[in-house]
PDB file of N, CA and C in Angstrom:
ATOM      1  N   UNK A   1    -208.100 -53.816 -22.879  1.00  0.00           N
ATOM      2  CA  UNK A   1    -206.695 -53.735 -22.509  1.00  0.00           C
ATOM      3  C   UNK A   1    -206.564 -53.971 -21.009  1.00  0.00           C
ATOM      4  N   UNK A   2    -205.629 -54.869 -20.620  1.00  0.00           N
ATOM      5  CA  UNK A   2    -205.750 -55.444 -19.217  1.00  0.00           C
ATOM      6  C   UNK A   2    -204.841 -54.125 -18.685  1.00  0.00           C
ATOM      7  N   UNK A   3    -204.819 -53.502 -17.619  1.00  0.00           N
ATOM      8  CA  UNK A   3    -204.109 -52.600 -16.670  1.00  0.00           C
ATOM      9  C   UNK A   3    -203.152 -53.209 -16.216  1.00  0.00           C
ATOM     10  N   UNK A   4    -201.833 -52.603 -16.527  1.00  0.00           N
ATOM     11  CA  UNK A   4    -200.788 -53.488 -16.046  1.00  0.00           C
ATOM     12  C   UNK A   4    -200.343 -52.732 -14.715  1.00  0.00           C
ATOM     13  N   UNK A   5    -199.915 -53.153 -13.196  1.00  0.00           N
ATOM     14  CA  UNK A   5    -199.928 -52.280 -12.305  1.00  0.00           C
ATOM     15  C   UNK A   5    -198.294 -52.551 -12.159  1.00  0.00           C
ATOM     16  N   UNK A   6    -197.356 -51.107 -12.317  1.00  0.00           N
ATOM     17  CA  UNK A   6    -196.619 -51.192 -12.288  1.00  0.00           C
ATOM     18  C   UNK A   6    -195.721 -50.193 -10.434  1.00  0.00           C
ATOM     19  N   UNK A   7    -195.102 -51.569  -9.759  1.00  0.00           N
ATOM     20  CA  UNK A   7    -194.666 -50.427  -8.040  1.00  0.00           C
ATOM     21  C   UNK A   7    -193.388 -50.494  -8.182  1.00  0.00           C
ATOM     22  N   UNK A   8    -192.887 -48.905  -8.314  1.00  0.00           N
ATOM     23  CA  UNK A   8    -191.443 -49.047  -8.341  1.00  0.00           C
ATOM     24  C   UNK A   8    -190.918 -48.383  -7.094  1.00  0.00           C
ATOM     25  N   UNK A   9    -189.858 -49.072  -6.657  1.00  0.00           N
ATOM     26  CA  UNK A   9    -188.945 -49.027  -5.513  1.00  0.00           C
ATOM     27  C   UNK A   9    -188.317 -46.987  -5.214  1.00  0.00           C
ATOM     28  N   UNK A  10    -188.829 -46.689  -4.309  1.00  0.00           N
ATOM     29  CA  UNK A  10    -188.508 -44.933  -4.496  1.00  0.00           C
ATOM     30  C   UNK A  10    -186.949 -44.389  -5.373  1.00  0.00           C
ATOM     31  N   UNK A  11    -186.297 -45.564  -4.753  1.00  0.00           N
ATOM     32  CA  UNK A  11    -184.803 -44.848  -5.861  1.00  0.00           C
ATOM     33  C   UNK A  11    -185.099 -45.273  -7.249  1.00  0.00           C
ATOM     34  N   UNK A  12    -185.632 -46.204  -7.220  1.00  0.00           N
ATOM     35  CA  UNK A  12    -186.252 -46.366  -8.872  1.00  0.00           C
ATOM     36  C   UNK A  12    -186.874 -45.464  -8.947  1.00  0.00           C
ATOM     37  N   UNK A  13    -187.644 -45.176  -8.833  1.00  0.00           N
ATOM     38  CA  UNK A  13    -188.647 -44.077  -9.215  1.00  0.00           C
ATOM     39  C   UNK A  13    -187.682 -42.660  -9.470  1.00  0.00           C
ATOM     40  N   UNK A  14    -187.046 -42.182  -8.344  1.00  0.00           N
ATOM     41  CA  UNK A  14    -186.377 -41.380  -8.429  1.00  0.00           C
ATOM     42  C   UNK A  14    -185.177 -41.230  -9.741  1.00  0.00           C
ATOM     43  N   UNK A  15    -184.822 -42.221  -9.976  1.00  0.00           N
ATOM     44  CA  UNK A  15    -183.757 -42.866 -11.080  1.00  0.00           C
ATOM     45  C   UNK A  15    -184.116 -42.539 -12.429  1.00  0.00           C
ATOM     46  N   UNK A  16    -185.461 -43.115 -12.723  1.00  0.00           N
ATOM     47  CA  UNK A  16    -186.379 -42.796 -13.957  1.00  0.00           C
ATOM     48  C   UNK A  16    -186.778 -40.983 -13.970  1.00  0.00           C
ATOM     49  N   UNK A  17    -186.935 -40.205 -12.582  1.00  0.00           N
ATOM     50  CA  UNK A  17    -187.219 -39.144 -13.288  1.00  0.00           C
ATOM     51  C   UNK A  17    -185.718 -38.091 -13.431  1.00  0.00           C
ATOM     52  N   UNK A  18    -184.890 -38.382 -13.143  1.00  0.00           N
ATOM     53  CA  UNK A  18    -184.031 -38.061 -13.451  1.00  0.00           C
ATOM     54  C   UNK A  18    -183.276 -38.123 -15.058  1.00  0.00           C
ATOM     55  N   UNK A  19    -183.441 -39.623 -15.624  1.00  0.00           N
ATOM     56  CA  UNK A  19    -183.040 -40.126 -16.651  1.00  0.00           C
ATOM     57  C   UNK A  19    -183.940 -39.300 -17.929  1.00  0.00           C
ATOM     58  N   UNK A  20    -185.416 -39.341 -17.433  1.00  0.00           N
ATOM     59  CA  UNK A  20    -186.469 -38.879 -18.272  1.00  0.00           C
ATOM     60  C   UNK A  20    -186.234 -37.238 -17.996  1.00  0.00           C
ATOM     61  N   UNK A  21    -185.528 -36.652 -17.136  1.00  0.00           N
ATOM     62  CA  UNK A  21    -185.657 -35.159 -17.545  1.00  0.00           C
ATOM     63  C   UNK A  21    -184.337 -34.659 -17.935  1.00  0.00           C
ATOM     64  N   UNK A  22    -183.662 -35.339 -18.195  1.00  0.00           N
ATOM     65  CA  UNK A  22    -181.935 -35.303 -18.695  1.00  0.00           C
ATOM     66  C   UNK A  22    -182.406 -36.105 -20.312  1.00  0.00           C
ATOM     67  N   UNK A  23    -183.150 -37.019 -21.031  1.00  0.00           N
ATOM     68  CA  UNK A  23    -183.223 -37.528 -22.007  1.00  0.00           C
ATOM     69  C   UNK A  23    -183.541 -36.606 -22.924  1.00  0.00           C
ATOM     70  N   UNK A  24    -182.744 -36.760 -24.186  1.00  0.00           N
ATOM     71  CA  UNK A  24    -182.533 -35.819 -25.314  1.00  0.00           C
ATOM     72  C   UNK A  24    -183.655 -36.279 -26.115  1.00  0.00           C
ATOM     73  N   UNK A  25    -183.687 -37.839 -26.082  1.00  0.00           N
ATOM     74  CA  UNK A  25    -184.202 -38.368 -27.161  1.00  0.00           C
ATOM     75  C   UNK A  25    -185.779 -38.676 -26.606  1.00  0.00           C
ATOM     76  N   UNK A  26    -187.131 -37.998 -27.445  1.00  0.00           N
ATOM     77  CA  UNK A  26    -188.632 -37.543 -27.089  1.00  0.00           C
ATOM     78  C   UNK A  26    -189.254 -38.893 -26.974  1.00  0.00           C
ATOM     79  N   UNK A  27    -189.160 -40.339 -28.036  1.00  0.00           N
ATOM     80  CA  UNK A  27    -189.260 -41.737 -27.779  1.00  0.00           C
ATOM     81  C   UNK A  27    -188.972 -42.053 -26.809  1.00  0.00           C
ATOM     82  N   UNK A  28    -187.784 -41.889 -26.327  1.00  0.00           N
ATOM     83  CA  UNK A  28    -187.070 -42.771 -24.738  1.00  0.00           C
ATOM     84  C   UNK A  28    -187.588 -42.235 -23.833  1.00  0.00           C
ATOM     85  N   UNK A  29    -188.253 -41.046 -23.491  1.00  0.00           N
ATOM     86  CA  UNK A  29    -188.743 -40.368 -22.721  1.00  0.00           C
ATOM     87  C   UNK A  29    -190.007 -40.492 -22.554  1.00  0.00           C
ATOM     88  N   UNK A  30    -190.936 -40.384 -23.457  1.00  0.00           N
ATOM     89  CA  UNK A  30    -191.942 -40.798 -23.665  1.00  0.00           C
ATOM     90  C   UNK A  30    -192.062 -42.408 -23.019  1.00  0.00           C
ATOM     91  N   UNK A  31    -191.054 -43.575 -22.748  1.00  0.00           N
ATOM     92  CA  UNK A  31    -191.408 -44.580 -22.478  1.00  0.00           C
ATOM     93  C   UNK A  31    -190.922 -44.605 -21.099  1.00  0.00           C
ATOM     94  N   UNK A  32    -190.025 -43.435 -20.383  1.00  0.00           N
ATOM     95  CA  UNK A  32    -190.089 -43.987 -18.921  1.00  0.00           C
ATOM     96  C   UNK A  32    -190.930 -43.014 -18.422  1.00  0.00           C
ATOM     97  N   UNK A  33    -191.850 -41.932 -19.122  1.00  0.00           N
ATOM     98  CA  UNK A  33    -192.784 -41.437 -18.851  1.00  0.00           C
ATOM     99  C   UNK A  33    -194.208 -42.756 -18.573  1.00  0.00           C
ATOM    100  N   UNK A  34    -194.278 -43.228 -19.204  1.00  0.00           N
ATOM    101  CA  UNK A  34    -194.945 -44.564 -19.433  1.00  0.00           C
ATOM    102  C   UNK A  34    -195.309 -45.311 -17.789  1.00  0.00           C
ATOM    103  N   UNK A  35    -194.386 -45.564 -17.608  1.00  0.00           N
ATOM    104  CA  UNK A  35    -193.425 -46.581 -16.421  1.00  0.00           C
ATOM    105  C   UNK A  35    -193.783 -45.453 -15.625  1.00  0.00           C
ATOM    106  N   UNK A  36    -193.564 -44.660 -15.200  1.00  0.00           N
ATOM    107  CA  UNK A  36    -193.499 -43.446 -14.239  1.00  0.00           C
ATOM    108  C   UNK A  36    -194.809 -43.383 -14.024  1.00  0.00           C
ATOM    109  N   UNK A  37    -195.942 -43.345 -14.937  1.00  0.00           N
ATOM    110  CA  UNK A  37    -197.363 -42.858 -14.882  1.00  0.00           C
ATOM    111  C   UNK A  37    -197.888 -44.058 -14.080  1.00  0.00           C
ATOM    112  N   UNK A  38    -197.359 -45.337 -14.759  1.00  0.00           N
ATOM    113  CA  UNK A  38    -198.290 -46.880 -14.377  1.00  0.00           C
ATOM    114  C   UNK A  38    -198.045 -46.842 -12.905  1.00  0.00           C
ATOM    115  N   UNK A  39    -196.841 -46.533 -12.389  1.00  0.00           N
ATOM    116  CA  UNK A  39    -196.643 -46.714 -10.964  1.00  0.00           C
ATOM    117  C   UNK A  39    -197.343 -45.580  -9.889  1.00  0.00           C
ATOM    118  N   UNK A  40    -197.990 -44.653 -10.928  1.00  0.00           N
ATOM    119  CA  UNK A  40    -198.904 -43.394 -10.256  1.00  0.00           C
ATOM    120  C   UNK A  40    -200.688 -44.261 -10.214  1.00  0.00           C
ATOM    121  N   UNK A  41    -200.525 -45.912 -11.038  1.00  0.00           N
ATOM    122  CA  UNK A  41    -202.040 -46.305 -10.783  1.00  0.00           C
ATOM    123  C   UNK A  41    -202.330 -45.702 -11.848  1.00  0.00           C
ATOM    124  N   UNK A  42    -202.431 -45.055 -12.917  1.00  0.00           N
ATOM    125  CA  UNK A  42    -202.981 -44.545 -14.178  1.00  0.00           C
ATOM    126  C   UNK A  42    -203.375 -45.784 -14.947  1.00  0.00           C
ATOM    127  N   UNK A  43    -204.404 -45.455 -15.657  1.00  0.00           N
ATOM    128  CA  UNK A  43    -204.525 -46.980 -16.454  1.00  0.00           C
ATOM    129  C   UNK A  43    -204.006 -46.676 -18.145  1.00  0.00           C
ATOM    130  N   UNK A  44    -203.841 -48.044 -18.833  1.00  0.00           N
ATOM    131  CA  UNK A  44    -203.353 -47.733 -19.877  1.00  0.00           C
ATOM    132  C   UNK A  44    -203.844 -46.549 -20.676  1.00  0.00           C
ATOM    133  N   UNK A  45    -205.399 -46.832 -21.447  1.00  0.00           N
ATOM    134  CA  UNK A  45    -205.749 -45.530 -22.331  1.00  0.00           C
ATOM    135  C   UNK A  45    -205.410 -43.884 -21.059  1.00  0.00           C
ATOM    136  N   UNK A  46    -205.298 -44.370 -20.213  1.00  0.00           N
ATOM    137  CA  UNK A  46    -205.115 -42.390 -20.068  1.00  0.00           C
ATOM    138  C   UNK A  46    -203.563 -41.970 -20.100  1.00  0.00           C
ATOM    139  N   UNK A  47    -202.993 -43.320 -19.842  1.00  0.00           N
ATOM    140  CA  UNK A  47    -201.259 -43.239 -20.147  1.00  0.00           C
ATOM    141  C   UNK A  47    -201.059 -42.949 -21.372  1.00  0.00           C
ATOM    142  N   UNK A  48    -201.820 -43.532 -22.628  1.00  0.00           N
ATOM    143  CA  UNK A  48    -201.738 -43.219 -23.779  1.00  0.00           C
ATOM    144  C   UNK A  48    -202.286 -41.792 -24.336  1.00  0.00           C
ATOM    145  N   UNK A  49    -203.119 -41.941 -23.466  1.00  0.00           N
ATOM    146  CA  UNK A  49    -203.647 -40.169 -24.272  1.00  0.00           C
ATOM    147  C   UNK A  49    -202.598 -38.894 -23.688  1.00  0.00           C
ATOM    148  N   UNK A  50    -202.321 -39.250 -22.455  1.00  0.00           N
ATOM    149  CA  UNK A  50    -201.431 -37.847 -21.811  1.00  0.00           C
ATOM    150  C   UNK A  50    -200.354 -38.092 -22.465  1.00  0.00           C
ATOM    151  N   UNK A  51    -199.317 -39.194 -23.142  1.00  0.00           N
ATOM    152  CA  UNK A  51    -198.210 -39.368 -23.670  1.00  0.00           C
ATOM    153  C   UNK A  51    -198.106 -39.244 -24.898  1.00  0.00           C
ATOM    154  N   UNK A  52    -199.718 -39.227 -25.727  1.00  0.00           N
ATOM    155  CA  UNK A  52    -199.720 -39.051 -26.906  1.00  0.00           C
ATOM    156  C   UNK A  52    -199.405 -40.056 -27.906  1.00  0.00           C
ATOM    157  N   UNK A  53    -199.522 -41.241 -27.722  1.00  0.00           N
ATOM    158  CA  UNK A  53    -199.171 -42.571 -28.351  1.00  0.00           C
ATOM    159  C   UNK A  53    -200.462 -43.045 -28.101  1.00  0.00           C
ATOM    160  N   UNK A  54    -200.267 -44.847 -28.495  1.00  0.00           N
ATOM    161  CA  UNK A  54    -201.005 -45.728 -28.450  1.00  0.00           C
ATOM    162  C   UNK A  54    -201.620 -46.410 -27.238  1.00  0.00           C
ATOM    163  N   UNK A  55    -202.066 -47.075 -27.403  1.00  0.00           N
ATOM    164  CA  UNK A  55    -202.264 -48.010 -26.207  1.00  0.00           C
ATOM    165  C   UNK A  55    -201.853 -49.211 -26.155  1.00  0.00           C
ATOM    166  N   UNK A  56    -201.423 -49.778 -27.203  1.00  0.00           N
ATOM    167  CA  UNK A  56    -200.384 -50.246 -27.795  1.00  0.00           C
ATOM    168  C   UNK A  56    -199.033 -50.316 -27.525  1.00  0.00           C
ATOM    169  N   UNK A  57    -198.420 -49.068 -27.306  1.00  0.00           N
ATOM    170  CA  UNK A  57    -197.038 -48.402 -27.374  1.00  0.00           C
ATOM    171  C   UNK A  57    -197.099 -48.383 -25.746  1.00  0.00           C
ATOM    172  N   UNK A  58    -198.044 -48.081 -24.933  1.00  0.00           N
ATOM    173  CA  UNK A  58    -197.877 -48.370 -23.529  1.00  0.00           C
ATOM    174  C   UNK A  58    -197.511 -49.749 -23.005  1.00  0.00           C
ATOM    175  N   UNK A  59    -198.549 -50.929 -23.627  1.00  0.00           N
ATOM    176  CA  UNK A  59    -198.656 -52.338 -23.671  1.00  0.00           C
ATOM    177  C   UNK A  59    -197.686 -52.912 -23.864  1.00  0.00           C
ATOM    178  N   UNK A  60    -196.536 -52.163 -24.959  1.00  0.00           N
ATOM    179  CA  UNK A  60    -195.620 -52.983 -24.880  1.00  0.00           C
ATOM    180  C   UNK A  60    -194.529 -52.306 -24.073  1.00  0.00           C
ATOM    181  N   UNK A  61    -194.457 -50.785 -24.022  1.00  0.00           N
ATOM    182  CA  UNK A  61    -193.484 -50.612 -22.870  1.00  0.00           C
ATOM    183  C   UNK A  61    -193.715 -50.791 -21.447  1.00  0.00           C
ATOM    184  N   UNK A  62    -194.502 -51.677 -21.258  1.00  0.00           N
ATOM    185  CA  UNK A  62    -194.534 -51.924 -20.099  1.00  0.00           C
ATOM    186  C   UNK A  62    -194.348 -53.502 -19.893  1.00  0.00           C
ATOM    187  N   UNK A  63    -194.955 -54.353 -20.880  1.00  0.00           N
ATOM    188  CA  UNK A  63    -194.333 -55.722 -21.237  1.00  0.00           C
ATOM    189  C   UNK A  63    -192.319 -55.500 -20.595  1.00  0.00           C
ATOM    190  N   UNK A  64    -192.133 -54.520 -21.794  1.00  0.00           N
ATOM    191  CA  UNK A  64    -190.229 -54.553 -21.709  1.00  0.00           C
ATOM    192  C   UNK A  64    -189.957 -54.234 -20.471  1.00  0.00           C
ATOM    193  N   UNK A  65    -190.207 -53.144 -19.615  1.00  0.00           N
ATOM    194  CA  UNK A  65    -189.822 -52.926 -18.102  1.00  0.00           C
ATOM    195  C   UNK A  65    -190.089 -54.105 -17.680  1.00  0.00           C
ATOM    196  N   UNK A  66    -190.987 -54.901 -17.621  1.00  0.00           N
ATOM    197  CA  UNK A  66    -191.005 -56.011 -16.616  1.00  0.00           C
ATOM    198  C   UNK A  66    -190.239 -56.949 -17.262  1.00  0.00           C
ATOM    199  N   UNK A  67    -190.144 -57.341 -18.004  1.00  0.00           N
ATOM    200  CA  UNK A  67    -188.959 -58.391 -18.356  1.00  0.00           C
ATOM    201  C   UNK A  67    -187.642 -58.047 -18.237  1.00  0.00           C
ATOM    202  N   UNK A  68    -187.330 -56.816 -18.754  1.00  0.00           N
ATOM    203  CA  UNK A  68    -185.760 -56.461 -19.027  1.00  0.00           C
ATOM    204  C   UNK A  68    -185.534 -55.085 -18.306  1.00  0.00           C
ATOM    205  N   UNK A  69    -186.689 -54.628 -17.311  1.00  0.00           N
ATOM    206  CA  UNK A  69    -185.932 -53.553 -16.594  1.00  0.00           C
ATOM    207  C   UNK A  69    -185.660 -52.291 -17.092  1.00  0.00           C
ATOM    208  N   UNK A  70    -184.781 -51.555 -16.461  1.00  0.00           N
ATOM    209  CA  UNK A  70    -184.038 -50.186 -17.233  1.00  0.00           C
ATOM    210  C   UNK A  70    -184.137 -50.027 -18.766  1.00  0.00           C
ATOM    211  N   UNK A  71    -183.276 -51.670 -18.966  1.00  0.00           N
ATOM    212  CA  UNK A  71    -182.624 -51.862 -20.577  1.00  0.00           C
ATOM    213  C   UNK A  71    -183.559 -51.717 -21.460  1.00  0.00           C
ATOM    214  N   UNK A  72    -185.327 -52.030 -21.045  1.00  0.00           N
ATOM    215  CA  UNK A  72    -186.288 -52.323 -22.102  1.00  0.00           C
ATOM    216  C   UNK A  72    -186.687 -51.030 -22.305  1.00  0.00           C
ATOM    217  N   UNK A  73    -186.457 -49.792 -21.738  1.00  0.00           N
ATOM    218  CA  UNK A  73    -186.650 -48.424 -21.872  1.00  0.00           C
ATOM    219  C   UNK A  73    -185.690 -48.031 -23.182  1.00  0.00           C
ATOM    220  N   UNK A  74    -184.772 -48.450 -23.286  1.00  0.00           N
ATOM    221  CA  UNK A  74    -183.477 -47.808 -24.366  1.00  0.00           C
ATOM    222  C   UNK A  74    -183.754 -48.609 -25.912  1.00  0.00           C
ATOM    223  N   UNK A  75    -183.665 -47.098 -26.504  1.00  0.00           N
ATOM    224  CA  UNK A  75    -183.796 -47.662 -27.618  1.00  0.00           C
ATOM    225  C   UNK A  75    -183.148 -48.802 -28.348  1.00  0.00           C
ATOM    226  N   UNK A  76    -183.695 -49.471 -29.446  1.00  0.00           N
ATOM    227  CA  UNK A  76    -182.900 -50.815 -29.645  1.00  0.00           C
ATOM    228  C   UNK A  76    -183.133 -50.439 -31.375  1.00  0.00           C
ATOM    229  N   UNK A  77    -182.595 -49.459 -31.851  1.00  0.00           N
ATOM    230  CA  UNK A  77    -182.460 -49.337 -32.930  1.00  0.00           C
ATOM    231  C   UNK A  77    -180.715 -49.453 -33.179  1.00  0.00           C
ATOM    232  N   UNK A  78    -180.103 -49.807 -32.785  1.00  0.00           N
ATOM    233  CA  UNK A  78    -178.723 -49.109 -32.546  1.00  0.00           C
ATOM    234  C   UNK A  78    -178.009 -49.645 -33.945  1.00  0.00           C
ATOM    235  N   UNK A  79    -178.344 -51.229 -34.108  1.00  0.00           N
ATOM    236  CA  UNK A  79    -178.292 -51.817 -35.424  1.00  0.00           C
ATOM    237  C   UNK A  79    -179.023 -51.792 -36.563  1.00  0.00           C
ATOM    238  N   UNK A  80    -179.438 -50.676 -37.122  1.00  0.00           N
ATOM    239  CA  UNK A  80    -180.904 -50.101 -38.056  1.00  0.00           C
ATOM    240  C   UNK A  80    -180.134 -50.721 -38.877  1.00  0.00           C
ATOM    241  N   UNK A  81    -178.615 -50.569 -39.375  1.00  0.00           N
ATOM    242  CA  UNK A  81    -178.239 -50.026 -40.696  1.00  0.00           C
ATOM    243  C   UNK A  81    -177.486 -49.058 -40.630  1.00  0.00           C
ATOM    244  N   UNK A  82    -176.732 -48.481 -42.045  1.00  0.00           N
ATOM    245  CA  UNK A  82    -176.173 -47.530 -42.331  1.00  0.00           C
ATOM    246  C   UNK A  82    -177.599 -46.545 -42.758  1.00  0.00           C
ATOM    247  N   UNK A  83    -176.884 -45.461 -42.207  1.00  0.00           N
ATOM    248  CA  UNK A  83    -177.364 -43.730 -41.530  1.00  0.00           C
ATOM    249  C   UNK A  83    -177.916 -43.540 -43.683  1.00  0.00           C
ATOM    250  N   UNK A  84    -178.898 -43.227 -44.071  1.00  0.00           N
ATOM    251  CA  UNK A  84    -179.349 -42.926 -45.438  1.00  0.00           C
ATOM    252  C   UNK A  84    -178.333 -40.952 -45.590  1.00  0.00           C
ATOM    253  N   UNK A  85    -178.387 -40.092 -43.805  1.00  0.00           N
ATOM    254  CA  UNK A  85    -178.051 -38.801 -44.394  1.00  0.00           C
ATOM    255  C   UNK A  85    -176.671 -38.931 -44.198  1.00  0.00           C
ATOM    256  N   UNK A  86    -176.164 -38.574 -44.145  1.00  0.00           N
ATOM    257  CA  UNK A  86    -174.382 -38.210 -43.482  1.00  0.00           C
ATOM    258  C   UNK A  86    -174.043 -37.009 -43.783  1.00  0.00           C
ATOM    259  N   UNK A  87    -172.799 -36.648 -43.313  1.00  0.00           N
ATOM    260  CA  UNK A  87    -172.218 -35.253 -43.043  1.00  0.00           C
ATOM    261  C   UNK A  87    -172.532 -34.599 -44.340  1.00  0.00           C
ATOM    262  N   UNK A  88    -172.759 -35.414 -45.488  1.00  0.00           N
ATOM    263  CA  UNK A  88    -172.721 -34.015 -46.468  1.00  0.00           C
ATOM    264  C   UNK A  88    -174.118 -33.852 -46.336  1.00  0.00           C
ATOM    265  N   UNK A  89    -175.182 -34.728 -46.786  1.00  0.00           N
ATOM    266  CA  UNK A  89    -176.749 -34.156 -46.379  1.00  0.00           C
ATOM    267  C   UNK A  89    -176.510 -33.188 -45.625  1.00  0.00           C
ATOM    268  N   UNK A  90    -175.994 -33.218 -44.396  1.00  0.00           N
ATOM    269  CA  UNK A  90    -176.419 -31.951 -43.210  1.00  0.00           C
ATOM    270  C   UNK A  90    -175.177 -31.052 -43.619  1.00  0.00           C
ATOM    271  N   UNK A  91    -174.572 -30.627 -44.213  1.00  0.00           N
ATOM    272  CA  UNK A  91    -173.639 -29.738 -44.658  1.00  0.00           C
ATOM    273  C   UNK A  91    -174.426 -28.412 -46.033  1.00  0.00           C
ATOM    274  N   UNK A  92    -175.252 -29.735 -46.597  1.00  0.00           N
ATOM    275  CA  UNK A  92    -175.699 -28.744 -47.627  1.00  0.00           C
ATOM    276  C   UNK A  92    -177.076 -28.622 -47.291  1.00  0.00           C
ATOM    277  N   UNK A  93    -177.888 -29.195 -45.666  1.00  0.00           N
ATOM    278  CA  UNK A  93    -179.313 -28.282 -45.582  1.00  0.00           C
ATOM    279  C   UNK A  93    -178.827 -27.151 -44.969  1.00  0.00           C
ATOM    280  N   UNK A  94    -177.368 -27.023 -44.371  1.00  0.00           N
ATOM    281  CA  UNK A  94    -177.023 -25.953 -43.473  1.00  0.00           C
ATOM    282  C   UNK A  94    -176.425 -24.892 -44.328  1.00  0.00           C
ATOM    283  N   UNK A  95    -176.056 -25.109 -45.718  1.00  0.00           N
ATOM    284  CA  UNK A  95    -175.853 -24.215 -46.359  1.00  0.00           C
ATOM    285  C   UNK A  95    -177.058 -23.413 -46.953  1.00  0.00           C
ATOM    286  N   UNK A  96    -177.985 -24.368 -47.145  1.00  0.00           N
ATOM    287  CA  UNK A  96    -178.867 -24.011 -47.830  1.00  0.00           C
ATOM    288  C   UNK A  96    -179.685 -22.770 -46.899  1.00  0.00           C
ATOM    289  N   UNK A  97    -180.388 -23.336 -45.569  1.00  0.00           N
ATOM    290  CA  UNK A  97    -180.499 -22.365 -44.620  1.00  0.00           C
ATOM    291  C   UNK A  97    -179.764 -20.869 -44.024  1.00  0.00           C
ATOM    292  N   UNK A  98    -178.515 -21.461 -44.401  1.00  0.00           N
ATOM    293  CA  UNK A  98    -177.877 -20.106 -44.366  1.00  0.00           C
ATOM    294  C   UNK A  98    -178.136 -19.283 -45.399  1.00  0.00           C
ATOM    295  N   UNK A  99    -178.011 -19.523 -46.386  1.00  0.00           N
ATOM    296  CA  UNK A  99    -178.033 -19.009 -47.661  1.00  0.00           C
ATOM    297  C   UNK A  99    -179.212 -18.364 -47.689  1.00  0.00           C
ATOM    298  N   UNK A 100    -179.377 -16.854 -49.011  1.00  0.00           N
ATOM    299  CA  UNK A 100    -180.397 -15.844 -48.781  1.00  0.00           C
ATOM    300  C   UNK A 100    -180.788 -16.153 -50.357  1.00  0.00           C
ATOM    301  N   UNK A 101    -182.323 -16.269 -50.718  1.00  0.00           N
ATOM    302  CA  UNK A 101    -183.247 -16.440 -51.628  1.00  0.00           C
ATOM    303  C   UNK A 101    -182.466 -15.857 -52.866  1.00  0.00           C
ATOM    304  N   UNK A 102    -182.051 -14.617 -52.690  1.00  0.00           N
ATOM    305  CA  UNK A 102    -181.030 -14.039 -53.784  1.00  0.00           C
ATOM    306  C   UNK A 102    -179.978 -14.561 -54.145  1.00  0.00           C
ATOM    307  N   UNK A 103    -179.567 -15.163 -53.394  1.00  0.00           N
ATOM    308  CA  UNK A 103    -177.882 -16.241 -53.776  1.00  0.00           C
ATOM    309  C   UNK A 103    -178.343 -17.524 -55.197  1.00  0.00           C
ATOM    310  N   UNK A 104    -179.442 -17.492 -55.047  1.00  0.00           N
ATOM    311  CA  UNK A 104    -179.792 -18.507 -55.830  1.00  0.00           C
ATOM    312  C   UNK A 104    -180.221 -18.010 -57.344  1.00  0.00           C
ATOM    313  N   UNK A 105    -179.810 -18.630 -58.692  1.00  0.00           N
ATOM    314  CA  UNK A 105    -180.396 -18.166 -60.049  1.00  0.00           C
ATOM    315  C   UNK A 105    -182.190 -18.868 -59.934  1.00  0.00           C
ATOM    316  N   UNK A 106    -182.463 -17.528 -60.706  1.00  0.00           N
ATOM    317  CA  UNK A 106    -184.335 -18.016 -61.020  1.00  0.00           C
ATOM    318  C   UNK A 106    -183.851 -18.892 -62.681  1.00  0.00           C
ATOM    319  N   UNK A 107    -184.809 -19.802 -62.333  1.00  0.00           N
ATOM    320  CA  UNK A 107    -185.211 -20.251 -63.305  1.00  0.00           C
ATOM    321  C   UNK A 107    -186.422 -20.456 -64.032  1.00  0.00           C
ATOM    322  N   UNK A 108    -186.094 -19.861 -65.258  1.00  0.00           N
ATOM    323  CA  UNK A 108    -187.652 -19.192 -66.583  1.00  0.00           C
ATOM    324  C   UNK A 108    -187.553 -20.754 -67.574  1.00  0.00           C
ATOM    325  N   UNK A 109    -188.952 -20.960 -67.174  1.00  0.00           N
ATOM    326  CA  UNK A 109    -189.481 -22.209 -67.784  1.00  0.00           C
ATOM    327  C   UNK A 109    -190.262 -21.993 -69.118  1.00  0.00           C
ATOM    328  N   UNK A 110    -189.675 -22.110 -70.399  1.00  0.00           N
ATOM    329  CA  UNK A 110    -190.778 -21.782 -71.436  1.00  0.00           C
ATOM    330  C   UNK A 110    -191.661 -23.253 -71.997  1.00  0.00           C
ATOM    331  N   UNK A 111    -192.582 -22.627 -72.481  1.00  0.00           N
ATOM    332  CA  UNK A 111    -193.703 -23.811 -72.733  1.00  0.00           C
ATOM    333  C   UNK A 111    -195.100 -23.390 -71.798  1.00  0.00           C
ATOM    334  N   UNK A 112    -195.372 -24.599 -71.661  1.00  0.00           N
ATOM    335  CA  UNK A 112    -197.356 -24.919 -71.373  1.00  0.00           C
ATOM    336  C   UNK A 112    -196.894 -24.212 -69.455  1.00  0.00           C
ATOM    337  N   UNK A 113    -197.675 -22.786 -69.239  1.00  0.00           N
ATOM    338  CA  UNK A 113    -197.726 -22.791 -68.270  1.00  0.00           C
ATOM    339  C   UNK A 113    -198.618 -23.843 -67.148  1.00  0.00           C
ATOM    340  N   UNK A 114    -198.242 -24.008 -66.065  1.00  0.00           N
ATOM    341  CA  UNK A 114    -198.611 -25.055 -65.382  1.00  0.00           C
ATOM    342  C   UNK A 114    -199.579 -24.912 -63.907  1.00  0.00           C
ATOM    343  N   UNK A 115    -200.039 -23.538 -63.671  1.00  0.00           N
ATOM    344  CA  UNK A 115    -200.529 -23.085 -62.782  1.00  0.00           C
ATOM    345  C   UNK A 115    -201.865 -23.358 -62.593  1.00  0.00           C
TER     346      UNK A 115
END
């Protein structure tokens, strides 16, 4: 794996750790963690092991910063598709969680026990 040497400008730098300690989302963070490390001189596999990914997943977030900057940090799922859970999925795991083991009927299975 070639070492990609990444020098970012101090308000850049400063910019990214701001963004990365305000980021909700553990992927997006994980990749200007990335960017942040390369410009500390880290080489890829130890970027990958402290971030917990690939070496791979470094290789290419660091490909995207240099081509596209900021933008290649943000996720680009935005067009996946339609969402598989929606409001009722999360309506009825939140009921369910609320809800106490007793609220629920047992159900007695007759036939070939299965244990």
């Amino acid at each position: 794996m070639v070492t990609r040497r990444i020098v970012l400008h101090p308000r850049t730098r400063a910019k990214l750790q701001r963004k990365s300690r305000a980021c909700k989302d553990a992927d997006t963070r994980v990749r200007y963690r990335i960017v942040l490390l390369s410009d500390q001189n880290w080489s890829g596999k130890r970027i990958a092991k402290a971030s917990g990914c690939t070496p791979s997943t470094v290789s290419r977030t660091l490909s995207r910063w240099e081509f596209y900057g900021h933008a290649g940090l943000i996720d680009r799922r935005e067009d996946n598709g339609q969402t598989k859970a929606d409001g009722w999925h999360a309506d009825t795991v939140a009921w369910i969680l609320e809800s106490s083991p007793q609220g629920f009927p047992i159900v007695v299975r007759r036939g070939r026990n299965r244990c």
